[in-house]
Protein backbone atom coordinates (compact mmCIF):
# COMPACT_ATOMS: atom_id res chain seq x y z
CA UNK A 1 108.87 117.37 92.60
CA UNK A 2 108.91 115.69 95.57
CA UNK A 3 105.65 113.97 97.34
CA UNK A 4 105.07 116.88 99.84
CA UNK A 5 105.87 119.67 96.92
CA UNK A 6 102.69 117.40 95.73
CA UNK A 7 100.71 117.52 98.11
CA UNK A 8 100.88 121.35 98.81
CA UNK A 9 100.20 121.95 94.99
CA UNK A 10 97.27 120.15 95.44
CA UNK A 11 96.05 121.79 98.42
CA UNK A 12 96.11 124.96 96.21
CA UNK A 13 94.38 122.99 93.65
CA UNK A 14 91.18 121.77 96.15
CA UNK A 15 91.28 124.91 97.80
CA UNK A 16 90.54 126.77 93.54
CA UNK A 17 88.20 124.30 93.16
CA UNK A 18 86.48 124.45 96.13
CA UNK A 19 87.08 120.20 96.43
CA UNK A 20 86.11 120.24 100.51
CA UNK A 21 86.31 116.08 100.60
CA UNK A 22 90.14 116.45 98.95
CA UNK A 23 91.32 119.43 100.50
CA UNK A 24 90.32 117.66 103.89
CA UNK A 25 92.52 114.47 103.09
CA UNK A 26 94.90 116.57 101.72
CA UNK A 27 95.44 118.26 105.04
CA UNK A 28 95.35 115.30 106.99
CA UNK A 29 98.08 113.39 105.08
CA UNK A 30 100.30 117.19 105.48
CA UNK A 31 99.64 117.33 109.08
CA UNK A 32 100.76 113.42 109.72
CA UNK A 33 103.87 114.29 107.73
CA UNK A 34 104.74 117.04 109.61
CA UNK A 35 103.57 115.47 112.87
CA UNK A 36 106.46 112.72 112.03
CA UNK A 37 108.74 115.59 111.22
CA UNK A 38 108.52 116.65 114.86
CA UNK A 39 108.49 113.39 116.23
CA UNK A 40 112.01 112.57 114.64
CA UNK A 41 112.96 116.11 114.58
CA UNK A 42 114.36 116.01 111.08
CA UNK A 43 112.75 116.40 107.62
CA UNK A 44 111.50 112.78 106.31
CA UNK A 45 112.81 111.20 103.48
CA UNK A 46 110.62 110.15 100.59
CA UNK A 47 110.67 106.22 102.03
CA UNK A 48 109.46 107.72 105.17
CA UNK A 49 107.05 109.95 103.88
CA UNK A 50 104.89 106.97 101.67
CA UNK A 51 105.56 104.88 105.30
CA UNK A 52 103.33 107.99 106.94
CA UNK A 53 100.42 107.74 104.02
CA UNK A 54 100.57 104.17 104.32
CA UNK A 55 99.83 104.06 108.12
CA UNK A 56 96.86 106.47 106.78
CA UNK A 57 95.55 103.74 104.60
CA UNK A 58 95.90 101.53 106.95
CA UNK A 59 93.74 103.66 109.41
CA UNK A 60 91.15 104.15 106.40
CA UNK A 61 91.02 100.54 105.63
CA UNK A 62 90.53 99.67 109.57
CA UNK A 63 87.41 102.44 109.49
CA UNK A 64 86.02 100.89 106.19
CA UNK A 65 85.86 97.49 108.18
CA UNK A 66 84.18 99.10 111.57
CA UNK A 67 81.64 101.29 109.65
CA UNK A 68 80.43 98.17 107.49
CA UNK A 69 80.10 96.04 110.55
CA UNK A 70 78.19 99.10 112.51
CA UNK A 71 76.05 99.43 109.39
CA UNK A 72 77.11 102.25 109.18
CA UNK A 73 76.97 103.12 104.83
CA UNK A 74 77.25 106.78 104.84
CA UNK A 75 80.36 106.76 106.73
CA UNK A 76 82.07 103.78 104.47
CA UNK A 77 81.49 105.73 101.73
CA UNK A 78 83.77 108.66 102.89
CA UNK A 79 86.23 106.58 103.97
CA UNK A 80 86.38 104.83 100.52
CA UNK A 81 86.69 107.92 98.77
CA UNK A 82 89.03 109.16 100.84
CA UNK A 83 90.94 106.00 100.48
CA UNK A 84 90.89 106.60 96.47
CA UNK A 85 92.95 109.92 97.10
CA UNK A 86 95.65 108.78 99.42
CA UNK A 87 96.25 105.52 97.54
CA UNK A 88 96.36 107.84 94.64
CA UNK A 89 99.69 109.15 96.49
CA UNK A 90 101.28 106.17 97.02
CA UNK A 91 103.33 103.52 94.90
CA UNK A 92 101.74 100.61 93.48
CA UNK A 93 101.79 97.61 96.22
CA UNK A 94 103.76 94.99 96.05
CA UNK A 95 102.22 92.21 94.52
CA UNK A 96 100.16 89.41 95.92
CA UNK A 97 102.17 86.94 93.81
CA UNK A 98 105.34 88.84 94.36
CA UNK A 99 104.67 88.13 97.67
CA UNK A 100 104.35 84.09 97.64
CA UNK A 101 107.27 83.97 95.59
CA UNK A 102 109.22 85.86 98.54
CA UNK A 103 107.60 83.53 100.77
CA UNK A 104 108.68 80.48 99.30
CA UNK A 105 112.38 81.71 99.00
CA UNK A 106 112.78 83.11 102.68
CA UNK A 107 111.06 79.37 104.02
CA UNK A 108 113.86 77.81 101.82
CA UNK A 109 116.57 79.86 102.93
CA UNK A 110 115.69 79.39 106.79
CA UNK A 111 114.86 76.10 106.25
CA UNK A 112 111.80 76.74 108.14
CA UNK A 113 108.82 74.65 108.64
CA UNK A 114 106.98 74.87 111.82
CA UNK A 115 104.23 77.86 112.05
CA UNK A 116 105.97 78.64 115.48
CA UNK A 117 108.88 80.07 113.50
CA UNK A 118 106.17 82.52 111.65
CA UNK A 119 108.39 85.69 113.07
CA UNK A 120 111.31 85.11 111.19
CA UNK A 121 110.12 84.64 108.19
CA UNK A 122 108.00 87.42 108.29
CA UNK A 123 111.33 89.47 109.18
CA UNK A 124 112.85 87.66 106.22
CA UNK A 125 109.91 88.74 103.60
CA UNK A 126 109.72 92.34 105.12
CA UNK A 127 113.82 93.03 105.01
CA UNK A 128 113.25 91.78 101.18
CA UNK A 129 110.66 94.32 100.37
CA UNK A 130 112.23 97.74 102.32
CA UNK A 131 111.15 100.46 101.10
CA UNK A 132 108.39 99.12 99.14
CA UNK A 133 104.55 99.65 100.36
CA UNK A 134 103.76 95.76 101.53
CA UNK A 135 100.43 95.25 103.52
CA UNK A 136 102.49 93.25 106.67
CA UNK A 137 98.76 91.08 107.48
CA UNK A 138 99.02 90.14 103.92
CA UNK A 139 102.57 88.85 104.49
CA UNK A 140 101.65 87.19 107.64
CA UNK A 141 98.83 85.48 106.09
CA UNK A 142 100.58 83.67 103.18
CA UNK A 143 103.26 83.15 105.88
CA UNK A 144 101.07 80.93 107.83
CA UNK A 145 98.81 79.15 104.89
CA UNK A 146 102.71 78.24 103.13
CA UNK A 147 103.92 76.45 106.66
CA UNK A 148 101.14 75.08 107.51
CA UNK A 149 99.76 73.61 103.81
């Protein structure tokens, strides 16, 4: 079953159970699929598809941070929870450890050491992980704290 067959089984699902707060992110994360569909005017393969609920994340993650500073508690909370259910669609993450130990191999391999060179690296560490769900700030973070500690 692929991750759209999912997803539409699931709408079913919420929809029997009356589950308004899942059939809601449900639809969003069907609608952003398809809305990439049409954009490359082609169906999406799997890779593509857990790139599409990861942007979603992303945009969850983003509201999480806006809401808290806004004071704003009732909305964090239905952003967390809906948060719960698309990260409940994706792969596991990559690592944070994972991560360092990419880090330290690309930096070797380039034979970097300036924080200028911060771009290349990152392409380095990001080419290593394709395919895989990798938060890029994460990346970029590490990045920096390796060449500059």
């Amino acid at each position: 079953m692929t991750i759209q067959e999912r997803i539409q089984e699931d709408i079913k699902e919420a929809m029997r159970l009356k589950d308004a707060l899942r059939l809601d992110v449900l639809r969003g994360m069907k609608t952003a699929i398809k809305n990439k569909e049409i954009e490359k005017i082609r169906i999406l393969e799997e890779t593509e598809v857990f790139q599409v609920l990861h942007t979603l994340v992303k945009q969850r993650k983003e509201s999480i941070d806006q809401f808290k500073k806004g004071g704003r508690a009732d909305l964090v909370s239905r952003e967390e929870d809906e948060l719960q259910i698309l990260e409940s669609y994706l792969p596991a993450a990559v690592s944070e450890e994972e991560i360092r130990k990419v880090i330290v191999e690309v930096i070797a391999e380039l034979q970097v050491t300036s924080p200028k060179d911060i771009g290349k690296v990152m392409k380095g560490v990001m080419g290593k992980f394709a395919g895989k769900i990798i938060d890029g700030k994460l990346v970029n973070e590490l990045a920096r704290a390796q060449l500059e500690g």
